[in-house]
N, C-alpha and C. Protein backbone atom coordinates (compact mmCIF):
# COMPACT_ATOMS: atom_id res chain seq x y z
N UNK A 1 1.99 -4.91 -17.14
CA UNK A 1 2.52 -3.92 -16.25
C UNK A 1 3.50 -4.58 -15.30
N UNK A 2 4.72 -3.84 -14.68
CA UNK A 2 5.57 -4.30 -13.82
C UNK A 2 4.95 -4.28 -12.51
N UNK A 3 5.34 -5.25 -11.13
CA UNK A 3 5.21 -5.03 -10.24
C UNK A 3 5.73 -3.93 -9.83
N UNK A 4 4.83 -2.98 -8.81
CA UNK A 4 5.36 -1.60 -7.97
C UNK A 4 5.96 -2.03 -6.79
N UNK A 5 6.63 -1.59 -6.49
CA UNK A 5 7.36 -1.85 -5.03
C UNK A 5 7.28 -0.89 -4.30
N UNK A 6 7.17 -1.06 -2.72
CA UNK A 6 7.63 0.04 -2.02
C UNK A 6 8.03 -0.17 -0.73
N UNK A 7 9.18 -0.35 -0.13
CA UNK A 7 9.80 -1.14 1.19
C UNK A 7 9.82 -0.16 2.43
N UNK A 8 9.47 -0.08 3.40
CA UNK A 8 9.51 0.47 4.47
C UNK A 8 10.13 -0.20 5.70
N UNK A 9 10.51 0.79 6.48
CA UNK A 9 11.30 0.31 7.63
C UNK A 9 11.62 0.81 8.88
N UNK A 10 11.93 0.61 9.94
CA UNK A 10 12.36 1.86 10.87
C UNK A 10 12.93 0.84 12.00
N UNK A 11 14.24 1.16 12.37
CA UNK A 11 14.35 0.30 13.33
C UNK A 11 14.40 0.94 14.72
N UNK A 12 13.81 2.53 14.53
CA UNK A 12 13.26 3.01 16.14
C UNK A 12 12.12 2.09 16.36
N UNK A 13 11.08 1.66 15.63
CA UNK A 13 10.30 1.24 16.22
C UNK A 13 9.01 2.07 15.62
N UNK A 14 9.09 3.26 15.08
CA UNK A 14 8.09 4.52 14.71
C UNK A 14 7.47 4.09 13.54
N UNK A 15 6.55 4.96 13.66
CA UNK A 15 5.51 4.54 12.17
C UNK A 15 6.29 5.01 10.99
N UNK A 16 6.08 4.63 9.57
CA UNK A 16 6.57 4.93 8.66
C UNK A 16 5.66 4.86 7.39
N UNK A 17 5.17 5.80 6.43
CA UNK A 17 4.22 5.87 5.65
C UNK A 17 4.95 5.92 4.33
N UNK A 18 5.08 4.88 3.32
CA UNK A 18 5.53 4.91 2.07
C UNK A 18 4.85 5.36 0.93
N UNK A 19 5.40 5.87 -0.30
CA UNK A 19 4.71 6.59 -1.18
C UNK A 19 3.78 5.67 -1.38
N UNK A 20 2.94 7.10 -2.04
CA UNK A 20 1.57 6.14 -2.87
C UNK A 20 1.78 5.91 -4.00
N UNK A 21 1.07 4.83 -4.77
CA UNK A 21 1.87 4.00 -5.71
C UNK A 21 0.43 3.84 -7.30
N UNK A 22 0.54 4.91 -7.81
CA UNK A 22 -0.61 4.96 -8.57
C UNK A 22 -1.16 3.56 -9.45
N UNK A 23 -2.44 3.52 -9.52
CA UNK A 23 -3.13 2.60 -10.56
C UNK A 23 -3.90 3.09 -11.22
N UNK A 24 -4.23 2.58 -12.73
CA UNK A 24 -4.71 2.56 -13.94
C UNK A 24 -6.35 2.10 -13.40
N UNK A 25 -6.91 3.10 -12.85
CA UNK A 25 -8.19 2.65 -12.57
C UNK A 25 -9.07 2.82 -13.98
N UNK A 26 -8.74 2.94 -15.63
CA UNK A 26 -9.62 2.84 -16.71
C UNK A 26 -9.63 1.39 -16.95
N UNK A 27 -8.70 0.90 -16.30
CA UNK A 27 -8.40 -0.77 -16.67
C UNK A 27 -9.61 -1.21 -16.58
N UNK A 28 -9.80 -2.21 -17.53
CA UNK A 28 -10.88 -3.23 -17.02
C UNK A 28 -10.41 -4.93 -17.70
N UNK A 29 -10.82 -5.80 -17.04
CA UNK A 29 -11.32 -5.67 -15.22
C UNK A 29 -10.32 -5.20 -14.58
N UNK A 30 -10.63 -4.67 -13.74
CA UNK A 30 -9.49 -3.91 -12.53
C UNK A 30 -9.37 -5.28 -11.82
N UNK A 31 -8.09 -5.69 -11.98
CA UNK A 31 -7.62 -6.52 -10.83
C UNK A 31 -6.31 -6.32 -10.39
N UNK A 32 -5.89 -5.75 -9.19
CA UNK A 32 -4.53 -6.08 -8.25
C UNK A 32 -4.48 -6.91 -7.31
N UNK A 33 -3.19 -7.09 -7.33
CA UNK A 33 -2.91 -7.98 -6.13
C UNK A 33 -2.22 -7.18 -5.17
N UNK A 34 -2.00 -7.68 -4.19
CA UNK A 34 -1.31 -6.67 -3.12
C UNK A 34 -0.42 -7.64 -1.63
N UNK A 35 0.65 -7.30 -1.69
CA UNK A 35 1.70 -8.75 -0.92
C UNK A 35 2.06 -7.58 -0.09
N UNK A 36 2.46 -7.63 1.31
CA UNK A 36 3.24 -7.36 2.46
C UNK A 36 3.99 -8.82 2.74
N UNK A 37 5.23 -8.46 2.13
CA UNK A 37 6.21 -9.54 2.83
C UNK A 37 7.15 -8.85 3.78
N UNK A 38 6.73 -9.30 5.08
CA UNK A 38 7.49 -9.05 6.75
C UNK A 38 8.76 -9.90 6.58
N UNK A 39 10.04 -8.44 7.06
CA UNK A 39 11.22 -9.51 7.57
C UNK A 39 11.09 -8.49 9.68
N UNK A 40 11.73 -9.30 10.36
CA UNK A 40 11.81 -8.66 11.50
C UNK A 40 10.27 -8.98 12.06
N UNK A 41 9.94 -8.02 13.21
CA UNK A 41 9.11 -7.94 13.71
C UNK A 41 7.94 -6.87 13.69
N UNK A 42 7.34 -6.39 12.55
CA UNK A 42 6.45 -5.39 12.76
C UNK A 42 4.92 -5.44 12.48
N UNK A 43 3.71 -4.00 12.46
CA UNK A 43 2.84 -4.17 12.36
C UNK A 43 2.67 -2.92 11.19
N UNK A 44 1.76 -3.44 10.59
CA UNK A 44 1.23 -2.62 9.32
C UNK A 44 0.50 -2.73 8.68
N UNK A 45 -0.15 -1.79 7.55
CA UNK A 45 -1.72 -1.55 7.15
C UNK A 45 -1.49 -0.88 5.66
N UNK A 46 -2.28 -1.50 5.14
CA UNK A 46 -2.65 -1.24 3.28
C UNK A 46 -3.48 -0.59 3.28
N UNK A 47 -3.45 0.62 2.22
CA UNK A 47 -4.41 1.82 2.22
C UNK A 47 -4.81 2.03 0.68
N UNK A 48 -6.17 1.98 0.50
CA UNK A 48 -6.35 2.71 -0.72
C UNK A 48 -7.31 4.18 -1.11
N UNK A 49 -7.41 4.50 -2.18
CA UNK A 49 -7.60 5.96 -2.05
C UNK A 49 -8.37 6.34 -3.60
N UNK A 50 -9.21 6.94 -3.15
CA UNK A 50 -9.52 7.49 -4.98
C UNK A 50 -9.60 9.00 -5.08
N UNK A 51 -8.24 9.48 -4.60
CA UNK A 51 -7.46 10.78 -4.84
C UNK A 51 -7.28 10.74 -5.88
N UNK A 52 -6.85 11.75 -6.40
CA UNK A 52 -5.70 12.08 -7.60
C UNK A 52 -4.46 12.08 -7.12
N UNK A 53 -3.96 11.28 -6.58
CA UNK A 53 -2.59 11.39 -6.26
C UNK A 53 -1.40 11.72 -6.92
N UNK A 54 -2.15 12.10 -8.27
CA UNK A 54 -0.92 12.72 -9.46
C UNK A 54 -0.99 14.13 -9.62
N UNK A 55 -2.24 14.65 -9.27
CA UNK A 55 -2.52 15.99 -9.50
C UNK A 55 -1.17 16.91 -8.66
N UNK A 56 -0.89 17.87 -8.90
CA UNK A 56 0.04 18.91 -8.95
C UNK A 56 -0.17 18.92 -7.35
N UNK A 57 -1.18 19.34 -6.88
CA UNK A 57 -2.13 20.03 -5.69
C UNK A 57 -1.94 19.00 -4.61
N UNK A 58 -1.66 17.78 -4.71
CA UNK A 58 -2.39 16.64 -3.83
C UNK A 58 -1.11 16.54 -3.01
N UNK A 59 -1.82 16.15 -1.65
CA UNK A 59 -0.80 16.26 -0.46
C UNK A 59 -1.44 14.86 0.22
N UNK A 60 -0.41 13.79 0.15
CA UNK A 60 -0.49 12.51 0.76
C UNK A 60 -1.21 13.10 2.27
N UNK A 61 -0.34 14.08 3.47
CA UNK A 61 -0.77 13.51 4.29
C UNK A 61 -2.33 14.06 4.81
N UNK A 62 -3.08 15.05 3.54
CA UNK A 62 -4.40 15.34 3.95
C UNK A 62 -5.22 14.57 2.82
N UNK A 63 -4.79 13.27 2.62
CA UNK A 63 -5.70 12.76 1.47
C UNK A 63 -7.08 11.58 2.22
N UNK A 64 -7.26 11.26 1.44
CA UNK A 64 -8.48 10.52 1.60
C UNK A 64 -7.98 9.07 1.96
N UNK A 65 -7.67 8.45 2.91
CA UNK A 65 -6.51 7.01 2.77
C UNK A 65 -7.38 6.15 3.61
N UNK A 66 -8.03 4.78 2.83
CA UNK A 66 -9.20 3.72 3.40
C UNK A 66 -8.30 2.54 3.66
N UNK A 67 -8.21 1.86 5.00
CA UNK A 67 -7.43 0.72 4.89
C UNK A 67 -8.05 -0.35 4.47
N UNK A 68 -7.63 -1.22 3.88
CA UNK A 68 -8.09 -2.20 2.82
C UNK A 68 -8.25 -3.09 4.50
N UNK A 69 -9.49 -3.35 4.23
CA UNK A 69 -10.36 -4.69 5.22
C UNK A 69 -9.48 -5.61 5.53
N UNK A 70 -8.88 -6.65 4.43
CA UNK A 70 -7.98 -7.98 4.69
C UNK A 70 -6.54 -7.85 5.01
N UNK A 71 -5.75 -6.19 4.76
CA UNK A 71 -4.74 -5.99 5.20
C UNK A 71 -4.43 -4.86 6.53
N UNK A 72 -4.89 -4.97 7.13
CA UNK A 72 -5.01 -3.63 8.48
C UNK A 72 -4.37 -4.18 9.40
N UNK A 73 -3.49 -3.72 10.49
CA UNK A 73 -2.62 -3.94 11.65
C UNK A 73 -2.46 -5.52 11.40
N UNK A 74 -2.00 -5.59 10.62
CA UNK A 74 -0.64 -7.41 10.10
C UNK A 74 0.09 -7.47 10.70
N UNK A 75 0.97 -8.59 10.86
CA UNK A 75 2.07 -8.54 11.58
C UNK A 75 3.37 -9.82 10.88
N UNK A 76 1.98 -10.41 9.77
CA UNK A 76 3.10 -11.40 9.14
C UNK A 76 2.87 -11.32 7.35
N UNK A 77 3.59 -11.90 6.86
CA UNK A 77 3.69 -11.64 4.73
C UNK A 77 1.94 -12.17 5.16
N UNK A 78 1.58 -11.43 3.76
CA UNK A 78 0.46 -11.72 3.78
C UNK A 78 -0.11 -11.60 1.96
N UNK A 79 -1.34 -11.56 1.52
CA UNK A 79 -1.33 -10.90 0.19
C UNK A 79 -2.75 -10.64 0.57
N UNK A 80 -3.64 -9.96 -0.89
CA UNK A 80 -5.31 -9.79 -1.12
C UNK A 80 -5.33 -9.02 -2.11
N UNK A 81 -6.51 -8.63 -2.65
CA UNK A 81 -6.43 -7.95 -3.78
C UNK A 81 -7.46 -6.85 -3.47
N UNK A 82 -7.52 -6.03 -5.14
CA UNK A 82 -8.67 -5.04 -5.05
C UNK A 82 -9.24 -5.48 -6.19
N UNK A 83 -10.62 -5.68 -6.12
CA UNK A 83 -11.00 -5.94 -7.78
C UNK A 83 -11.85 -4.85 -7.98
N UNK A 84 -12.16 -3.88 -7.49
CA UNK A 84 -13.01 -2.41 -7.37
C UNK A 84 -12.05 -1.50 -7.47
N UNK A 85 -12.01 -0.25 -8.66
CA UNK A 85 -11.56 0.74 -9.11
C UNK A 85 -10.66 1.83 -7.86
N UNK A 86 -9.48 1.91 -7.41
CA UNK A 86 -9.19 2.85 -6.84
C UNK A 86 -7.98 3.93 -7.73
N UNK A 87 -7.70 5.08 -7.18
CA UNK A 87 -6.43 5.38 -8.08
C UNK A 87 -5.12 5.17 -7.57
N UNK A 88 -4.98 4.21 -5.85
CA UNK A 88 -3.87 4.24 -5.60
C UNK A 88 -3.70 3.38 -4.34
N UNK A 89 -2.38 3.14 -4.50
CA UNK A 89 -2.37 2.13 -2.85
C UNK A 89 -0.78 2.73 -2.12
N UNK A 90 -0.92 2.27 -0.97
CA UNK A 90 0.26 2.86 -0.09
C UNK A 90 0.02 2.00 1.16
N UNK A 91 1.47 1.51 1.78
CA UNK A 91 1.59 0.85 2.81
C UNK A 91 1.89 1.67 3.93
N UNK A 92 1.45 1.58 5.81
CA UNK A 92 2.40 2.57 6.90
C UNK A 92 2.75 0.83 7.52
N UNK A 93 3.84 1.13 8.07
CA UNK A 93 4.21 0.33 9.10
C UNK A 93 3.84 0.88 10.05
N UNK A 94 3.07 0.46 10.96
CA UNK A 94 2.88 1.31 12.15
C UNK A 94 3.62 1.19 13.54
N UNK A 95 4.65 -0.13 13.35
CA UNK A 95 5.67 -0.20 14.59
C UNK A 95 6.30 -1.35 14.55
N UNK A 96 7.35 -1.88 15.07
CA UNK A 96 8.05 -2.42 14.74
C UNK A 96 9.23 -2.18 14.62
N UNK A 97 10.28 -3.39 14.94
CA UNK A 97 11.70 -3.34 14.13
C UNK A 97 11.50 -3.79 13.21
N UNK A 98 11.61 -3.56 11.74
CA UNK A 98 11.82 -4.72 10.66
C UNK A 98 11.15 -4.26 9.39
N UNK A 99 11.00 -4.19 8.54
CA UNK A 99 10.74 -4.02 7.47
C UNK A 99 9.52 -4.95 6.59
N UNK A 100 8.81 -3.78 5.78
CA UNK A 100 7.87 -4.56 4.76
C UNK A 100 8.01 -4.20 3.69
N UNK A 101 8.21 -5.05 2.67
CA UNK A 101 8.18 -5.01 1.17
C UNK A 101 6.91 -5.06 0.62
N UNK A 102 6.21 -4.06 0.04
CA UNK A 102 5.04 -4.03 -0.61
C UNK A 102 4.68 -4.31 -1.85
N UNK A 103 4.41 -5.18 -2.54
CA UNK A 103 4.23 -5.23 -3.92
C UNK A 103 3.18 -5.31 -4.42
N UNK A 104 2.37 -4.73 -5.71
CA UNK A 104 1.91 -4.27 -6.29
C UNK A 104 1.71 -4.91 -7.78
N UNK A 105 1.02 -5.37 -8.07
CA UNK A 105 0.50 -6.01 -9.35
C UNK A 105 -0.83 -5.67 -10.06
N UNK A 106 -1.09 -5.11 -11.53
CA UNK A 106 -2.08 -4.67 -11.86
C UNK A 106 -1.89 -5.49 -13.14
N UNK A 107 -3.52 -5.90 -13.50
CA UNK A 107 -3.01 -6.84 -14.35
C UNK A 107 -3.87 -5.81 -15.55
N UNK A 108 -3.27 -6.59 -17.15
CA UNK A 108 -4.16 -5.52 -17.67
C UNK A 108 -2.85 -4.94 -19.13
């Protein structure tokens, strides 16, 4: 599988919530990796979810969104993984000037 990407940014300073970025939770073993690489100065948090985030119906901002333990209010590149089944991950910046690149690896 390719790495997913998803870059966020804001240079008001405001929060910013990037798409959610589906995974192959039939995989086995479920293993991702998960990188926030910081340019600038900001703070931000990795979320995962076992929505259907593909379903027709599903609305990001009333979904079910758990911030992953090792990535919550960061402030520098960082990585961690999930080795437990979710269907999806999504990064917010929550303030800041500067931007995070999110990447996404499912192996499998």
């Amino acid at each position: 599988m390719r790495p997913m990407v998803s870059t966020v940014s804001d240079a008001s300073g405001g929060a910013v919530t990037g798409n959610p970025l589906p995974l192959d939770y039939f995989v086995s073993p479920f293993n991702v990796t998960l990188s926030g690489q910081v340019t600038g100065t900001v703070d931000y948090t990795v979320q995962y979810t076992f929505d259907d985030v593909q379903a027709a119906t599903y609305t990001p901002a009333s979904g079910n969104w758990i911030p992953h333990p090792n990535l919550t209010t960061k402030t520098t590149t960082l990585d961690s993984n999930l080795a437990y089944p979710a269907t999806a991950v999504r990064i917010i910046l929550n303030s800041g000037s500067g931007s995070v690149r999110f990447t996404v690896i499912q192996a499998g």
